[in-house]
Each structure stands twice: as C-alpha cells, then as structure tokens.
PDB file of N, CA and C in Angstrom:
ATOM      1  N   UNK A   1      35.234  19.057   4.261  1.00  0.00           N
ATOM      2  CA  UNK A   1      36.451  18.451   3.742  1.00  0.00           C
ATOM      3  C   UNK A   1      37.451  18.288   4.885  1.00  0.00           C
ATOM      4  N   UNK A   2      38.192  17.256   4.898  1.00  0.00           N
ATOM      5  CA  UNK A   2      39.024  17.470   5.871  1.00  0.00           C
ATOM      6  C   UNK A   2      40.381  17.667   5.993  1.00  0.00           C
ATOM      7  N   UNK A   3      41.265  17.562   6.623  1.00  0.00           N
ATOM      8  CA  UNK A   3      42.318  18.434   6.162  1.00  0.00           C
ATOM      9  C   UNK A   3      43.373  17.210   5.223  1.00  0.00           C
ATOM     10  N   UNK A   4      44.208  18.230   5.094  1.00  0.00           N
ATOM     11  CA  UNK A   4      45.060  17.238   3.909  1.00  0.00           C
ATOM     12  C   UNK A   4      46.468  16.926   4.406  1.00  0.00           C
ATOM     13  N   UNK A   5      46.818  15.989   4.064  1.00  0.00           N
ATOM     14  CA  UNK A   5      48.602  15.669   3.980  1.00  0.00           C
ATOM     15  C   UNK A   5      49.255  16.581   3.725  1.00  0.00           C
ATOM     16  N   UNK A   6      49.834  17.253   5.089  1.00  0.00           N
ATOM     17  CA  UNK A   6      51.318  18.185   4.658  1.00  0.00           C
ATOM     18  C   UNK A   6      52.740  17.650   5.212  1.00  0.00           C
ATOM     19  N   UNK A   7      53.056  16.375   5.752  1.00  0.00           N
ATOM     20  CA  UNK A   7      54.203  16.028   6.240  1.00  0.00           C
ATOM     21  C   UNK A   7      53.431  14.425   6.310  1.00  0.00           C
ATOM     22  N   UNK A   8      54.667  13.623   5.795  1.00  0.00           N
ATOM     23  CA  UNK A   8      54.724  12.034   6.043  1.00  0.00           C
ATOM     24  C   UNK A   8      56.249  11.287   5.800  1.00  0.00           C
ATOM     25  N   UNK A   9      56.410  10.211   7.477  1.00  0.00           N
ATOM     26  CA  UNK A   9      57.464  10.260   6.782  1.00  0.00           C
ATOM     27  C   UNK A   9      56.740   8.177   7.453  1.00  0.00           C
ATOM     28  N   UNK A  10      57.552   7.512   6.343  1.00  0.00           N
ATOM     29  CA  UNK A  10      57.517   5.924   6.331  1.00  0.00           C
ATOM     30  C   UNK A  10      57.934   5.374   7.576  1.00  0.00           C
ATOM     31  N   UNK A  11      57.795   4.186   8.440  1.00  0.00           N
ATOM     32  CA  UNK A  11      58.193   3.625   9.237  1.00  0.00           C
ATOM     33  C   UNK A  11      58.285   2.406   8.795  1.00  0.00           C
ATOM     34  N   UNK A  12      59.341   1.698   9.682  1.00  0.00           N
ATOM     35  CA  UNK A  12      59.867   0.314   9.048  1.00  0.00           C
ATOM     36  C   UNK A  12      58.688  -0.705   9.233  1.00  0.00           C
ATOM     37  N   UNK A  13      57.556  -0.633  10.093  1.00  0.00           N
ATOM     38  CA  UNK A  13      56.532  -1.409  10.377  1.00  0.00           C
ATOM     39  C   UNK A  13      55.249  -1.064   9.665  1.00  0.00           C
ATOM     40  N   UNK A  14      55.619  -0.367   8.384  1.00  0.00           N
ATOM     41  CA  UNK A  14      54.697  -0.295   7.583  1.00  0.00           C
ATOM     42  C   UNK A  14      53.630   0.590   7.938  1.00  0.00           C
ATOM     43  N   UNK A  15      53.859   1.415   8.316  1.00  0.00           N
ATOM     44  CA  UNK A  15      53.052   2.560   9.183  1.00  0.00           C
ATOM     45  C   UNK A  15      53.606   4.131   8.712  1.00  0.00           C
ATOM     46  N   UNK A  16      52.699   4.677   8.919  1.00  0.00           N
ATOM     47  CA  UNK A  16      53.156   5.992   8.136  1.00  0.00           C
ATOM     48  C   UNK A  16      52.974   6.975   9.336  1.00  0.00           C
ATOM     49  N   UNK A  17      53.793   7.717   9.780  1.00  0.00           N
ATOM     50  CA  UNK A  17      52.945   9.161  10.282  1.00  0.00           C
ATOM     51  C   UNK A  17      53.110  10.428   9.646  1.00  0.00           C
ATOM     52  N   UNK A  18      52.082  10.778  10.148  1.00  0.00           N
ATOM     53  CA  UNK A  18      51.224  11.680   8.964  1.00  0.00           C
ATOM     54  C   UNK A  18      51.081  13.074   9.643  1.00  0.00           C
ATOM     55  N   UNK A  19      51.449  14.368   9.201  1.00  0.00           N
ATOM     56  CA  UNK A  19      51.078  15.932   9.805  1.00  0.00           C
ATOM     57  C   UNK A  19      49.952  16.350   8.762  1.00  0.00           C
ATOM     58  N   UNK A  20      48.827  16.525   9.302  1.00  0.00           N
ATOM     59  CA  UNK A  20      48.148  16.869   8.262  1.00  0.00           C
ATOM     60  C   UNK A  20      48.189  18.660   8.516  1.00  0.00           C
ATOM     61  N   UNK A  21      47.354  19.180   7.400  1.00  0.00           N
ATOM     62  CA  UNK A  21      47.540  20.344   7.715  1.00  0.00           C
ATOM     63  C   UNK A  21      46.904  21.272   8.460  1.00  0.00           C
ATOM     64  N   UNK A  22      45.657  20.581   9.518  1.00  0.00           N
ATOM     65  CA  UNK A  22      45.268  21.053  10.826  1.00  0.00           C
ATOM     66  C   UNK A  22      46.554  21.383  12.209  1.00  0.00           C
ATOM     67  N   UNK A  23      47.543  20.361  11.712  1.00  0.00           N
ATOM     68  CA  UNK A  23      48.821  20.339  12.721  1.00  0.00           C
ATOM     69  C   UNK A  23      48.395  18.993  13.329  1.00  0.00           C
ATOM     70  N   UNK A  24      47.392  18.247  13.236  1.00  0.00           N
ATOM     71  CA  UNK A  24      46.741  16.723  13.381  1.00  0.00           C
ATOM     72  C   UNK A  24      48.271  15.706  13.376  1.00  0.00           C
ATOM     73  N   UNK A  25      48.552  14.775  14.223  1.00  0.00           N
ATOM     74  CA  UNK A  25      49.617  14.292  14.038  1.00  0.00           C
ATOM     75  C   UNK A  25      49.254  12.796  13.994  1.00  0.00           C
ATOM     76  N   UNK A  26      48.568  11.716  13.282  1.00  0.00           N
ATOM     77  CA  UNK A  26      48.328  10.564  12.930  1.00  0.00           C
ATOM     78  C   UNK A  26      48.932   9.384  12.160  1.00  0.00           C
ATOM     79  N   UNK A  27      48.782   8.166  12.689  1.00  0.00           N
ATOM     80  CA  UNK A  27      49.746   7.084  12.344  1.00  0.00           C
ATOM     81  C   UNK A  27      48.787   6.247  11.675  1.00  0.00           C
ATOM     82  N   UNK A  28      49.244   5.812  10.328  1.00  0.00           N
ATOM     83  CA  UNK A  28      48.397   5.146   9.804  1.00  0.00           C
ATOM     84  C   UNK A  28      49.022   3.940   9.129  1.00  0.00           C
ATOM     85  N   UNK A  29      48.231   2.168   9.440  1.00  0.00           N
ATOM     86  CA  UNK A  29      48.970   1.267   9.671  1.00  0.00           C
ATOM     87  C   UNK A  29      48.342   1.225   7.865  1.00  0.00           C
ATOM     88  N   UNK A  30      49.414   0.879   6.936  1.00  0.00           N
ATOM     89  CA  UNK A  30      49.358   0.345   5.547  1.00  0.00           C
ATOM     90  C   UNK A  30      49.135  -1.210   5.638  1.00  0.00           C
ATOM     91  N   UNK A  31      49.813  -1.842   6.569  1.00  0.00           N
ATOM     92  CA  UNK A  31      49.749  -2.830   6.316  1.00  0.00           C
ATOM     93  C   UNK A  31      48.600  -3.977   6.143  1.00  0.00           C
ATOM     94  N   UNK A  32      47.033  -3.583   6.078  1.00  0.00           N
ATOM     95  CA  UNK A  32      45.979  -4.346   5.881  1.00  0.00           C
ATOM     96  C   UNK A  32      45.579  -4.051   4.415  1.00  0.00           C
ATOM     97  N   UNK A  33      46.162  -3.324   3.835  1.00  0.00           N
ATOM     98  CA  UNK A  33      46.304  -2.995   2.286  1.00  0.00           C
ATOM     99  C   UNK A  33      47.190  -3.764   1.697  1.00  0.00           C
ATOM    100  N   UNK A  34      48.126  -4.125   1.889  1.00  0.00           N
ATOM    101  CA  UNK A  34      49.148  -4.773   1.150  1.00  0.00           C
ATOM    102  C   UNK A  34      49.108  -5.760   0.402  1.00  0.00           C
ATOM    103  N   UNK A  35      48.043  -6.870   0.621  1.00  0.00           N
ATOM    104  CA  UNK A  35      47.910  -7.579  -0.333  1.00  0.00           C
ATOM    105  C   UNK A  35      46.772  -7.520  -0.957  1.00  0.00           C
ATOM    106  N   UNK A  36      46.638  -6.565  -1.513  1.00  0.00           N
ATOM    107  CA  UNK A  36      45.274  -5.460  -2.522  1.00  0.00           C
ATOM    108  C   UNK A  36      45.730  -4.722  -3.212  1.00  0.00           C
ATOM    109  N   UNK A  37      45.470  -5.572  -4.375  1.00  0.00           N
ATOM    110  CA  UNK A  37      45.586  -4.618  -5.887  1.00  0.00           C
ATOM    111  C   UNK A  37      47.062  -3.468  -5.862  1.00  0.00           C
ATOM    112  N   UNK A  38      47.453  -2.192  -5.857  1.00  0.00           N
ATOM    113  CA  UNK A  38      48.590  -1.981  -6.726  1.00  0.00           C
ATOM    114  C   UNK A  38      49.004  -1.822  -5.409  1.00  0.00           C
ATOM    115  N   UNK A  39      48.954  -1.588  -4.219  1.00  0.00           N
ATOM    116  CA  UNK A  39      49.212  -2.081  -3.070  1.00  0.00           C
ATOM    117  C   UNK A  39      50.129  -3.032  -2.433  1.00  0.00           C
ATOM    118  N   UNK A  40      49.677  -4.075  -3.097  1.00  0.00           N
ATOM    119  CA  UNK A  40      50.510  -5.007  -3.320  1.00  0.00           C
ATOM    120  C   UNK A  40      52.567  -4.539  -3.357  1.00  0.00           C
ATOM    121  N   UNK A  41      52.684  -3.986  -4.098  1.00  0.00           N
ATOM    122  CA  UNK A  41      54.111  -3.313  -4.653  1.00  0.00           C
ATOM    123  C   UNK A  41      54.740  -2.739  -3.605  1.00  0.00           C
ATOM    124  N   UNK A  42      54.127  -2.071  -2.519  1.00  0.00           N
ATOM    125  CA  UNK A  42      54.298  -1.376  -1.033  1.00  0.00           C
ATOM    126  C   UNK A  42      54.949  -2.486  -0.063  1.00  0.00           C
ATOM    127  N   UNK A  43      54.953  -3.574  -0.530  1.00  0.00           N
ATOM    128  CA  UNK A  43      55.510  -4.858   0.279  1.00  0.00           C
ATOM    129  C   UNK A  43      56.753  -4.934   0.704  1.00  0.00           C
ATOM    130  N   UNK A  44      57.407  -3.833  -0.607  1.00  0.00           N
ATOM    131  CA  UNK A  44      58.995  -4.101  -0.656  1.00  0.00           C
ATOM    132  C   UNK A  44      58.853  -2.560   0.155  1.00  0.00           C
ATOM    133  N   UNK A  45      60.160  -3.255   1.679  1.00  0.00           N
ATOM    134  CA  UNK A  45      60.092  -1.872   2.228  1.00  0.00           C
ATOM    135  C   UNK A  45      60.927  -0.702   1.631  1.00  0.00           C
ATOM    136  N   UNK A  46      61.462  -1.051   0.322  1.00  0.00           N
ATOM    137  CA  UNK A  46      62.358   0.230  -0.433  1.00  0.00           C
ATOM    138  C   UNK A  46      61.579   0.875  -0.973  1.00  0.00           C
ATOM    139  N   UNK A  47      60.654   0.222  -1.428  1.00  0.00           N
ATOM    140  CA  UNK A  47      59.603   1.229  -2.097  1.00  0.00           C
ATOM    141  C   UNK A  47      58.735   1.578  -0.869  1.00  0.00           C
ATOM    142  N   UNK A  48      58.314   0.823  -0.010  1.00  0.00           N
ATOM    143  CA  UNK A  48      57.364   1.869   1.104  1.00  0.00           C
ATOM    144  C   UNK A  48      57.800   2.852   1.604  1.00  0.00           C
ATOM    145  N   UNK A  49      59.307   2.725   1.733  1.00  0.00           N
ATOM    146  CA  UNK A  49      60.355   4.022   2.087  1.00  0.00           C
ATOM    147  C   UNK A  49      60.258   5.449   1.462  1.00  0.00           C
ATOM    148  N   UNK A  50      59.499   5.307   0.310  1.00  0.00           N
ATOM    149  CA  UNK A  50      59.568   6.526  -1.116  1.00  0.00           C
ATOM    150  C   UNK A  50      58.866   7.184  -0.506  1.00  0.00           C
ATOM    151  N   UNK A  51      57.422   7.033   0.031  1.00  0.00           N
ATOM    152  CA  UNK A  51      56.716   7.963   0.662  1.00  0.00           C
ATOM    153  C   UNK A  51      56.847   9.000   0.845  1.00  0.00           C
ATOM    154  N   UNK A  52      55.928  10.175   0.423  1.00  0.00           N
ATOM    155  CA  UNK A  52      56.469  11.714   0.303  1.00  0.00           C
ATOM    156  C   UNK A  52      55.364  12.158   0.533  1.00  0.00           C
ATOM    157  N   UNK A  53      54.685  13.255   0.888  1.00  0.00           N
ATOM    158  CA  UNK A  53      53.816  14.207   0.809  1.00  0.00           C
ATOM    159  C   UNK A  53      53.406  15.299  -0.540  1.00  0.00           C
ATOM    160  N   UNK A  54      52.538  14.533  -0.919  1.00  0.00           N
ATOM    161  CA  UNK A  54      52.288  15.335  -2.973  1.00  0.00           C
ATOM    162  C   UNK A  54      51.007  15.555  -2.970  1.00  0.00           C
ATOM    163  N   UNK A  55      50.344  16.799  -3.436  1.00  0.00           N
ATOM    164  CA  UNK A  55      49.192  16.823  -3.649  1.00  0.00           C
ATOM    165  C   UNK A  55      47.626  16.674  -2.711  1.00  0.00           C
ATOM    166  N   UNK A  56      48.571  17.184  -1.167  1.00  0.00           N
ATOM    167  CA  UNK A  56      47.680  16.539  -0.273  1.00  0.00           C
ATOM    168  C   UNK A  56      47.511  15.081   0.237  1.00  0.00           C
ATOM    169  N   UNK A  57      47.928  14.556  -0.272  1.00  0.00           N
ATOM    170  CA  UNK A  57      48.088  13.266   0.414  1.00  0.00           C
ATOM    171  C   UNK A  57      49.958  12.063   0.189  1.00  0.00           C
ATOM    172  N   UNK A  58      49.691  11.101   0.489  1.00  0.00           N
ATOM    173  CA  UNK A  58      50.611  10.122   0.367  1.00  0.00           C
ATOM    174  C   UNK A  58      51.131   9.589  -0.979  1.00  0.00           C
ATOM    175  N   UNK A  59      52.017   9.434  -1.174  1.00  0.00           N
ATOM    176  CA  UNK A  59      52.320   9.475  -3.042  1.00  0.00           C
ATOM    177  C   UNK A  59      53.919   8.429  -2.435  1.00  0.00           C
ATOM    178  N   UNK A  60      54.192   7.202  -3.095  1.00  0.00           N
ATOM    179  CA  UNK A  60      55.100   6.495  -3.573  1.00  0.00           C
ATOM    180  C   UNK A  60      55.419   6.971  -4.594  1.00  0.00           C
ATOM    181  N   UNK A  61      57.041   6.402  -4.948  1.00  0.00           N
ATOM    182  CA  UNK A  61      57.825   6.327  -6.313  1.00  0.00           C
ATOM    183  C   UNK A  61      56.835   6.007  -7.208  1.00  0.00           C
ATOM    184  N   UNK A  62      56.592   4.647  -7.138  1.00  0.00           N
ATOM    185  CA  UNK A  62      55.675   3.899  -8.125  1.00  0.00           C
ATOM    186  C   UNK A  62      54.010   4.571  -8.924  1.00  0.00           C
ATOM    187  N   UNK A  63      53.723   5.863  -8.484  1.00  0.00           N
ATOM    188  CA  UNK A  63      52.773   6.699  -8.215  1.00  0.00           C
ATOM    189  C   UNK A  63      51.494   5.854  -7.312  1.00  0.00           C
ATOM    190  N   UNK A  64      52.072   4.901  -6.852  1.00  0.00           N
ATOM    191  CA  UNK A  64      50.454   4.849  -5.672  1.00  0.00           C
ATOM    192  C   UNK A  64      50.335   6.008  -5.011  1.00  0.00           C
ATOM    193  N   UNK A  65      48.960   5.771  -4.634  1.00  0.00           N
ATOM    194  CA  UNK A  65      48.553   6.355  -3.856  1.00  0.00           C
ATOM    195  C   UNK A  65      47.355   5.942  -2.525  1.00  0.00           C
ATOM    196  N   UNK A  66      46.903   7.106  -1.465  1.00  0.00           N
ATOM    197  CA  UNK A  66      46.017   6.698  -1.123  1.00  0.00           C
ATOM    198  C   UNK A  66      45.388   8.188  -1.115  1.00  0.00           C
ATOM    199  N   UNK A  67      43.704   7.759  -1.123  1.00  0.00           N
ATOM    200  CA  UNK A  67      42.459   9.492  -0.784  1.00  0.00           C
ATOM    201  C   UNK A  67      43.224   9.731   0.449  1.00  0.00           C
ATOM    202  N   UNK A  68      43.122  11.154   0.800  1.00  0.00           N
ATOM    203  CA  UNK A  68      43.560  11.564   1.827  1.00  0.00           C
ATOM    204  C   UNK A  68      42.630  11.569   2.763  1.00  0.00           C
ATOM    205  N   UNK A  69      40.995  11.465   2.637  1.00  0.00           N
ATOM    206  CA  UNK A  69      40.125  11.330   3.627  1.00  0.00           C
ATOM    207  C   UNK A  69      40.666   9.860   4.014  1.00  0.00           C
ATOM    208  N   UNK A  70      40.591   8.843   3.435  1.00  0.00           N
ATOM    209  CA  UNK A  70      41.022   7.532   4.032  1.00  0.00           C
ATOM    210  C   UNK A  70      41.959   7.586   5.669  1.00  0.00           C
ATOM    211  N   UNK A  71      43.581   8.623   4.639  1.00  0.00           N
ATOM    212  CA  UNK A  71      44.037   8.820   5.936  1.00  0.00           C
ATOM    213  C   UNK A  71      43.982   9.173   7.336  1.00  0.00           C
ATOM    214  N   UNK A  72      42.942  10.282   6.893  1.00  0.00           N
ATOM    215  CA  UNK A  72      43.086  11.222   8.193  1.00  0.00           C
ATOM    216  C   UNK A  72      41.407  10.400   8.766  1.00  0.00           C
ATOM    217  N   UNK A  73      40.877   9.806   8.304  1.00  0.00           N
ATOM    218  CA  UNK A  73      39.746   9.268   8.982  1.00  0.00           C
ATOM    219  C   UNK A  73      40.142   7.849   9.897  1.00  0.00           C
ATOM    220  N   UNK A  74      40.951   6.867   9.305  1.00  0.00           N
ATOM    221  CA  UNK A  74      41.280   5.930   9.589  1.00  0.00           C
ATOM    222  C   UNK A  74      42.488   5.762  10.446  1.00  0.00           C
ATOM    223  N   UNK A  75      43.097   7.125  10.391  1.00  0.00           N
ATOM    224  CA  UNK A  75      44.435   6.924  10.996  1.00  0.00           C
ATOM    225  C   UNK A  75      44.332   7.511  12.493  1.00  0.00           C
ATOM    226  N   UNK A  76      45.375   6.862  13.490  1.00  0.00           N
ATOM    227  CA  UNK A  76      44.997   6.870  14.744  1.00  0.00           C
ATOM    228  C   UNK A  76      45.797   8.167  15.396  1.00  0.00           C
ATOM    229  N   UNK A  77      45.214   8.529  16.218  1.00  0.00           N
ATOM    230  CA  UNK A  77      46.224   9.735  16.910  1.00  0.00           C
ATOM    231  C   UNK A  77      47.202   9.617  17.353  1.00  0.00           C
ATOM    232  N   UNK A  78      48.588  10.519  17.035  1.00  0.00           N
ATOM    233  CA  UNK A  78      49.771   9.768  17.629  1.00  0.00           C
ATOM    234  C   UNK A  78      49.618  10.014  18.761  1.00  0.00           C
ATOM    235  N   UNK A  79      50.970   9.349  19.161  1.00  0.00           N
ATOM    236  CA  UNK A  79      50.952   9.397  21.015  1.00  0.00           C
ATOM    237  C   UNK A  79      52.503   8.826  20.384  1.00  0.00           C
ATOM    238  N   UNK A  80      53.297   8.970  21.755  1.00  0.00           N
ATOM    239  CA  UNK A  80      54.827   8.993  21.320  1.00  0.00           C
ATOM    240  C   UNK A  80      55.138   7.070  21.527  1.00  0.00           C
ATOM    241  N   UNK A  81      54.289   6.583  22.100  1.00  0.00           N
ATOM    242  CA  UNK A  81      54.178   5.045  22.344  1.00  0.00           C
ATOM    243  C   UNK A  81      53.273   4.333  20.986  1.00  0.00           C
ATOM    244  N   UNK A  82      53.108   4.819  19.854  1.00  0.00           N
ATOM    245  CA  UNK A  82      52.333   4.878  18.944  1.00  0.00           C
ATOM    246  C   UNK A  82      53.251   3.867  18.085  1.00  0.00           C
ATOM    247  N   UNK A  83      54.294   4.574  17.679  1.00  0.00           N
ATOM    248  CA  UNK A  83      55.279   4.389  16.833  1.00  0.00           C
ATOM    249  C   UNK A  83      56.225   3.133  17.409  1.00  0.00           C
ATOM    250  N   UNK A  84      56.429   2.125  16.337  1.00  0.00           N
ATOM    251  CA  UNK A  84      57.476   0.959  16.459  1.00  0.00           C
ATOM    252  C   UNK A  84      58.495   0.694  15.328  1.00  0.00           C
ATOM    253  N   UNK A  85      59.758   2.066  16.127  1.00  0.00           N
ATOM    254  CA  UNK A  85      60.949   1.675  14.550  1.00  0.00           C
ATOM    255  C   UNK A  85      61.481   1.485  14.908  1.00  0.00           C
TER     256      UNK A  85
END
C-alpha cells in the first residue's frame, strides 16, 4: 500500500502539492482531468481552492475526489522550481 495524503494545499495552476505521510513531498498536475466526468466542476478555481486533506487523500467542497494511489504514483517529486503560483 502506499502511503496516504496527510497535507495538500491547491495551486493557482491547477496543481496540487501533496505531503504524504512517508514525509514524500509531490506535485500533482489536475489539470488533464478536468474535462472528465465530475472533474469537470474543479475548473472553477474557487472550488479547486477547497482542497483539503480527508481520509487519506484529496477531498473538494463538492465531495470529489481522487484514489490516493493515483496521487502518490502519478505525482512528480517536488523540487522548489516545481511549483508555478
């Protein structure tokens, strides 16, 4: 299993970074989801803003979600040149 979402906070470029709970520090781009199914709704950056850490993984207002393996498999290692806010 791998580890889970314990810290996320939203970026304005539709990108999330992510602390999982190895201490793993990963950036993960939402934006090739967005126009897919409830996904879709994440468009508006007030609601991509909601982003919280629930249950191990990523949780919006709206209750989307994403698996937390998704995240931590797909998402890239930060590096401080990673991030564009």
């Amino acid at each position: 299993m791998n580890p889970r979402v314990q810290t996320v906070k939203a970026q304005k470029d539709f990108t999330l970074l992510i602390t999982f709970t190895n201490g793993l520090q990963k950036v993960f781009d939402v934006k090739p989801y967005l126009e897919t199914g409830v996904f879709k709704s994440l468009k508006n950056i007030a609601m991509f803003s909601t982003a919280h850490a629930e249950y191990g993984t990523v949780v919006w207002q709206n209750n989307v979600d994403f698996d937390p393996d998704t995240l931590f498999l797909e998402g890239e290692k930060f590096s401080s040149g990673t991030l564009q806010t």
